[in-house]
C-alpha atoms as a PDB file:
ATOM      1  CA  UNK A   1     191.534  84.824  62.150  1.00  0.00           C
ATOM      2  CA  UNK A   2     191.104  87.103  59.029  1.00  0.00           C
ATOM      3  CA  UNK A   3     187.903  85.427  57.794  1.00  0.00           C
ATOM      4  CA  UNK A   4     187.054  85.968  54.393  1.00  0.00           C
ATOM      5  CA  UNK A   5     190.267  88.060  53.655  1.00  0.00           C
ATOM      6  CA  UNK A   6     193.354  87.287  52.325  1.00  0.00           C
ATOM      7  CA  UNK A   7     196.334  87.322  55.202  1.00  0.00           C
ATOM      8  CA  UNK A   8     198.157  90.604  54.076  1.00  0.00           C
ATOM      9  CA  UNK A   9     201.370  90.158  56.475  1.00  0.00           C
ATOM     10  CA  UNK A  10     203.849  88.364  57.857  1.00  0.00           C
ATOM     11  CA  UNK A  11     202.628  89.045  61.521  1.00  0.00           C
ATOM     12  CA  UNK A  12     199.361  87.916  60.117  1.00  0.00           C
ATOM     13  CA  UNK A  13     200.165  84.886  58.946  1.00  0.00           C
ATOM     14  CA  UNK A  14     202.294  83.933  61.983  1.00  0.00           C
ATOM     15  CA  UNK A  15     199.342  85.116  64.664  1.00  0.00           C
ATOM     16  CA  UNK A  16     197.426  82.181  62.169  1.00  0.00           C
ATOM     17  CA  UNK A  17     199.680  79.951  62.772  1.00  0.00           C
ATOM     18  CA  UNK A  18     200.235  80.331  66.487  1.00  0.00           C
ATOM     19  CA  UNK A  19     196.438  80.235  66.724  1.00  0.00           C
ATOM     20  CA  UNK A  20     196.666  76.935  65.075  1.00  0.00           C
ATOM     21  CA  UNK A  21     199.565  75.478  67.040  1.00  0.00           C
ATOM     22  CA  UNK A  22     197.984  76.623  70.220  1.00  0.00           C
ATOM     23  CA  UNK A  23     194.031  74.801  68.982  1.00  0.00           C
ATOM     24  CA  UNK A  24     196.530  71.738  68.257  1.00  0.00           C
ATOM     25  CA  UNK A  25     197.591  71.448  71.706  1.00  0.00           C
ATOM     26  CA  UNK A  26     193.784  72.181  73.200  1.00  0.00           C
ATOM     27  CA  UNK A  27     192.955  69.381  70.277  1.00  0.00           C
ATOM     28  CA  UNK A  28     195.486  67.124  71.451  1.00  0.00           C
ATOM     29  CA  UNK A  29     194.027  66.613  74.940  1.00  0.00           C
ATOM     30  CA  UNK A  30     190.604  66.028  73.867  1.00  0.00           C
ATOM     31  CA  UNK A  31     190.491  65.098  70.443  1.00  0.00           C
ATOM     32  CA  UNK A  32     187.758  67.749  69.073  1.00  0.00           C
ATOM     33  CA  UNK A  33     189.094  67.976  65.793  1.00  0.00           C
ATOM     34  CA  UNK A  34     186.282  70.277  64.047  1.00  0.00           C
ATOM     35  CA  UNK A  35     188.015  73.115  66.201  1.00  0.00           C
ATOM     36  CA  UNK A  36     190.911  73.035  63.546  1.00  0.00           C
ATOM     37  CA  UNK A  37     189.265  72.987  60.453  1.00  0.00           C
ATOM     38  CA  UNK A  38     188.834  76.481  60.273  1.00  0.00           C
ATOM     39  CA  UNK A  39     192.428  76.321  59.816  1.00  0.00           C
ATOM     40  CA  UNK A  40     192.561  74.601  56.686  1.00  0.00           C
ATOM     41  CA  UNK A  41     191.777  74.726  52.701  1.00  0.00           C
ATOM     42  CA  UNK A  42     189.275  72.137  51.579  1.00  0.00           C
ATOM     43  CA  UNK A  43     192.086  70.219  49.534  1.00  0.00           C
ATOM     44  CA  UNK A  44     194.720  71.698  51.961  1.00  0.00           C
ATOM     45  CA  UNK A  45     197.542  68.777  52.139  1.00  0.00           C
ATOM     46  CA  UNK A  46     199.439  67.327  55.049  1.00  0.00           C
ATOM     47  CA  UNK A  47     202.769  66.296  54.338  1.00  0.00           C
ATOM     48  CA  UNK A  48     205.289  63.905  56.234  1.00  0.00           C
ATOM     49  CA  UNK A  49     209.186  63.992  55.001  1.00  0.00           C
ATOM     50  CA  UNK A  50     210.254  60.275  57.178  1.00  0.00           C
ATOM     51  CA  UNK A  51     212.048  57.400  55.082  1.00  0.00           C
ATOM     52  CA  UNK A  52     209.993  54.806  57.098  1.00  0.00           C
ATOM     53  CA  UNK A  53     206.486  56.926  58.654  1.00  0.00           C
ATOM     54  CA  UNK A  54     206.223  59.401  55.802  1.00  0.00           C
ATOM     55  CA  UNK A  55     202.859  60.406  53.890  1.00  0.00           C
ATOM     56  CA  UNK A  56     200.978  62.977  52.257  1.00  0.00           C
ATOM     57  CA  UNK A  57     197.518  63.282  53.201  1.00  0.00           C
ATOM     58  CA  UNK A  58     195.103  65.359  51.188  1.00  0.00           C
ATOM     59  CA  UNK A  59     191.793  67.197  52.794  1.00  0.00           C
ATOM     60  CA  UNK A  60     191.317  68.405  56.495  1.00  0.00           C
ATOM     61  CA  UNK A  61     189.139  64.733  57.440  1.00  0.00           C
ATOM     62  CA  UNK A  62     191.966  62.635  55.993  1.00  0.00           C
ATOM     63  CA  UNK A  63     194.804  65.253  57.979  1.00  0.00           C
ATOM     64  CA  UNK A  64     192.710  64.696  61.298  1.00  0.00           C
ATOM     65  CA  UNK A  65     192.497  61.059  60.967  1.00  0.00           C
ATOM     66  CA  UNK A  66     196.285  60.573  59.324  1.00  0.00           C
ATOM     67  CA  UNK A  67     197.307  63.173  62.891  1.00  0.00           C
ATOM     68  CA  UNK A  68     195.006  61.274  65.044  1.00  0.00           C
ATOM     69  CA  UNK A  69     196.691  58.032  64.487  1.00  0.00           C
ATOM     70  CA  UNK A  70     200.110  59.857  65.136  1.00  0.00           C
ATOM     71  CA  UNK A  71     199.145  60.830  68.162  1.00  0.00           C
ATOM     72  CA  UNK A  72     197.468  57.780  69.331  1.00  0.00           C
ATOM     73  CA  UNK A  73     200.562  55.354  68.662  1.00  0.00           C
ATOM     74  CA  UNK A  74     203.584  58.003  69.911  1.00  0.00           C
ATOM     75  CA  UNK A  75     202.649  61.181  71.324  1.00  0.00           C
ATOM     76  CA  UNK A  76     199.836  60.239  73.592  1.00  0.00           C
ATOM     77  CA  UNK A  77     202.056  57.135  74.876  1.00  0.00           C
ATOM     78  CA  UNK A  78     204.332  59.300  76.953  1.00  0.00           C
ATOM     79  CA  UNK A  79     203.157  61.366  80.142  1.00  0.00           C
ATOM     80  CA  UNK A  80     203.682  64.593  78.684  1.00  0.00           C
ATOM     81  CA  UNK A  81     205.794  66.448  76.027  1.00  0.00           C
ATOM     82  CA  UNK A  82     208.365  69.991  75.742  1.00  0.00           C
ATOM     83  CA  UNK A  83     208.152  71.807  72.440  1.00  0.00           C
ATOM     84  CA  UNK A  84     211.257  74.316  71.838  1.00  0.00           C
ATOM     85  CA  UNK A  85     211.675  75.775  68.432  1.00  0.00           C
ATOM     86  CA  UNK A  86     214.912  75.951  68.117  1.00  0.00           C
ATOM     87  CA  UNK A  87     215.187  78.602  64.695  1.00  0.00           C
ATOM     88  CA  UNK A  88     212.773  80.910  63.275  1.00  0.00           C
ATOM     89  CA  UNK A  89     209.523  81.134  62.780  1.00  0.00           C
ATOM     90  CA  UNK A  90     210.637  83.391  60.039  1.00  0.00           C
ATOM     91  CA  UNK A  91     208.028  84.277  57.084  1.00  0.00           C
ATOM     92  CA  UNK A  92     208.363  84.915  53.797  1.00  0.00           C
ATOM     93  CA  UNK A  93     205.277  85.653  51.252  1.00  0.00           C
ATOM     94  CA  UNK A  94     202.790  83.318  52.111  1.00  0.00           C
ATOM     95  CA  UNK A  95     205.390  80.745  54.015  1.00  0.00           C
ATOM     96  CA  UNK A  96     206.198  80.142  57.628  1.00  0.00           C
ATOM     97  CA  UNK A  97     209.133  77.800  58.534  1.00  0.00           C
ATOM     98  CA  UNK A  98     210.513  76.537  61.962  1.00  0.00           C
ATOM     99  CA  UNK A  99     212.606  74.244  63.487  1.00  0.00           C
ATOM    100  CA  UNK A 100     211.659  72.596  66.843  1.00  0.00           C
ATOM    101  CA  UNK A 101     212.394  69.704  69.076  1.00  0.00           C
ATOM    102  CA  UNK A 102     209.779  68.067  70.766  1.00  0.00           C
ATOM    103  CA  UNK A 103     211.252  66.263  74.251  1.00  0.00           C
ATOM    104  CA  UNK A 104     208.959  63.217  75.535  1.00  0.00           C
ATOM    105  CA  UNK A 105     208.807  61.822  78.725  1.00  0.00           C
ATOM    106  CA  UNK A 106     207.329  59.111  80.704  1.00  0.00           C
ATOM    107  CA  UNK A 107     207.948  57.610  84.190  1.00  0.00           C
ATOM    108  CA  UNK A 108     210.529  55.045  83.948  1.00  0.00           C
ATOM    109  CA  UNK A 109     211.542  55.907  80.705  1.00  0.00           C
ATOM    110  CA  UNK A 110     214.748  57.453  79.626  1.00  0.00           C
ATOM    111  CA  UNK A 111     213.459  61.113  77.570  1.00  0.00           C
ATOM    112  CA  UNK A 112     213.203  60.916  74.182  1.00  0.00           C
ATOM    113  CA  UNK A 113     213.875  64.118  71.531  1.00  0.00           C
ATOM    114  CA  UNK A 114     212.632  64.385  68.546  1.00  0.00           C
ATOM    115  CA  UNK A 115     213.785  66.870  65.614  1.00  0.00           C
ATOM    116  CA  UNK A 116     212.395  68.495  62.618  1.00  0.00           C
ATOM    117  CA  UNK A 117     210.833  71.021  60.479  1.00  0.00           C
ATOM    118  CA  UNK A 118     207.594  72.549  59.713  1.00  0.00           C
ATOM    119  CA  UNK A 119     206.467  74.299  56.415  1.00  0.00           C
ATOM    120  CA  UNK A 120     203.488  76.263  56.369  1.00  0.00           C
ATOM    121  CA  UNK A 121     202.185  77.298  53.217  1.00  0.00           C
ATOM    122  CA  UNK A 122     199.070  79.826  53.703  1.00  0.00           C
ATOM    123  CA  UNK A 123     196.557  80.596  50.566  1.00  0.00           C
ATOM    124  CA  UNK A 124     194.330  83.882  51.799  1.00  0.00           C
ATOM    125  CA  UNK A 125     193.502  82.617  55.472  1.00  0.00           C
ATOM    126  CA  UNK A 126     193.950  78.781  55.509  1.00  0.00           C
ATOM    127  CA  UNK A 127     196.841  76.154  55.695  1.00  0.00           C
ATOM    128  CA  UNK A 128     196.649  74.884  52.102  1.00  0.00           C
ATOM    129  CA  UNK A 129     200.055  73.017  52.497  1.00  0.00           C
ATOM    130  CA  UNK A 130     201.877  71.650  55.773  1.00  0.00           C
ATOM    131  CA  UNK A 131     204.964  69.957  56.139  1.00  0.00           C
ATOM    132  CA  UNK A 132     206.527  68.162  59.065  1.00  0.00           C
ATOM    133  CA  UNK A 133     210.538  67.107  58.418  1.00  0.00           C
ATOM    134  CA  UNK A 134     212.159  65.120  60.390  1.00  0.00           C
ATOM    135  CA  UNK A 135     216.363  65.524  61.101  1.00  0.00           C
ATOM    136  CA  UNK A 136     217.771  62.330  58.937  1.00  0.00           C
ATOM    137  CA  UNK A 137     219.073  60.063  62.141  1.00  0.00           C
ATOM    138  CA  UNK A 138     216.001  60.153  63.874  1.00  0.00           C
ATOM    139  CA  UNK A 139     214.586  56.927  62.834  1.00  0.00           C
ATOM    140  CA  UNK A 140     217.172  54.765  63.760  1.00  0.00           C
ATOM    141  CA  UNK A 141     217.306  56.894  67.082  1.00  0.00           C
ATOM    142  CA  UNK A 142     213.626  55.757  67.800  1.00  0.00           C
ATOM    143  CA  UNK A 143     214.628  52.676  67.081  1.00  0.00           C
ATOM    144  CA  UNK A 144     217.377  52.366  69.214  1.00  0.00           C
ATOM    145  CA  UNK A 145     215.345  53.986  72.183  1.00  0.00           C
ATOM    146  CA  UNK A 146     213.018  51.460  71.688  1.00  0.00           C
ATOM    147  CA  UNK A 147     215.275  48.878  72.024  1.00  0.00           C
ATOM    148  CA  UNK A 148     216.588  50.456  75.311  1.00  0.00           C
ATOM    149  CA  UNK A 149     213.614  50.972  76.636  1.00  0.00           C
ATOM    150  CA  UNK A 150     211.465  48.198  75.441  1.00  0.00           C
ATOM    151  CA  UNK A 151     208.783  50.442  74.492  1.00  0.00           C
ATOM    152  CA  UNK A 152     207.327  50.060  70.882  1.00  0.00           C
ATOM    153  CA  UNK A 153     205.822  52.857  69.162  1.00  0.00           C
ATOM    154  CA  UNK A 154     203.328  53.555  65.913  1.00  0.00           C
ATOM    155  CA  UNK A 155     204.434  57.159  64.813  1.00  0.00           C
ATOM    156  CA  UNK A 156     202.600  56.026  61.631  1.00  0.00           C
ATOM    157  CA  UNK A 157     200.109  58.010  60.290  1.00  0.00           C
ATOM    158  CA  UNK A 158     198.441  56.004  57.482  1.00  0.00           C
END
């Protein structure tokens, strides 16, 4: 991390990111959340584009909690989870955008993939604005593999 320093590049701010992305995954198996705040603004905002789960969550504590809850009622439900971006990261200026699909699995169940976007918006070193997407048809796709798999979910966040 450039601490104290504006990011000056496009390589910078994608190392950032990656940093972050890879003290998500580290975060996500044992929930030590102060690990990313040095990732974040103090009014940094967390934004979720779903018709039925969707939010925007201002400040790192309310992000954590707003994640935490995410990941507690979908992500940490399955055995264990492929990411694949799937176009970019490209950067431009003080954005980073990719597309991804995040494949979950769990014994007995049929997989499940899920599709979207992320926005990263960078001000000096820290996130001050990210943005998860999701692909239009994938709420009525959980639904449905709930159905089929008589598994229900909280993606929720708030």
């Amino acid at each position: 991390m450039i601490a104290g320093s504006a990011l000056g590049s496009a390589m910078d701010i994608l190392q950032e990111f990656l940093a972050y992305a890879g003290e998500f995954e580290r975060t996500l198996q044992d929930d030590d959340w102060q690990r990313l705040r040095r990732f974040f603004a103090d009014d940094a905002i967390y934004e979720v584009q779903a018709k039925a789960f969707g939010c925007r969550l201002t400040g790192p504590d309310a992000i954590f909690r707003g994640i935490k809850r995410s990941l507690d009622g979908f992500d940490r439900k399955f055995a264990g989870r492929d990411i694949e971006v799937t176009s970019g990261p490209t950067v431009a200026g003080d954005e980073l955008r990719l597309d991804w699909k995040v494949t979950y699995k769990g014994e007995g169940l049929k997989p499940f993939v899920l599709r979207g976007c992320s926005l990263a918006r960078y001000r000096g070193d820290k996130l001050a604005y990210l943005c998860d997407s999701y692909d239009p048809g994938v709420e009525d796709e959980l639904a449905a593999w709930q159905r089929e798999n008589a598994v229900e979910l909280d993606v929720s966040y708030t």
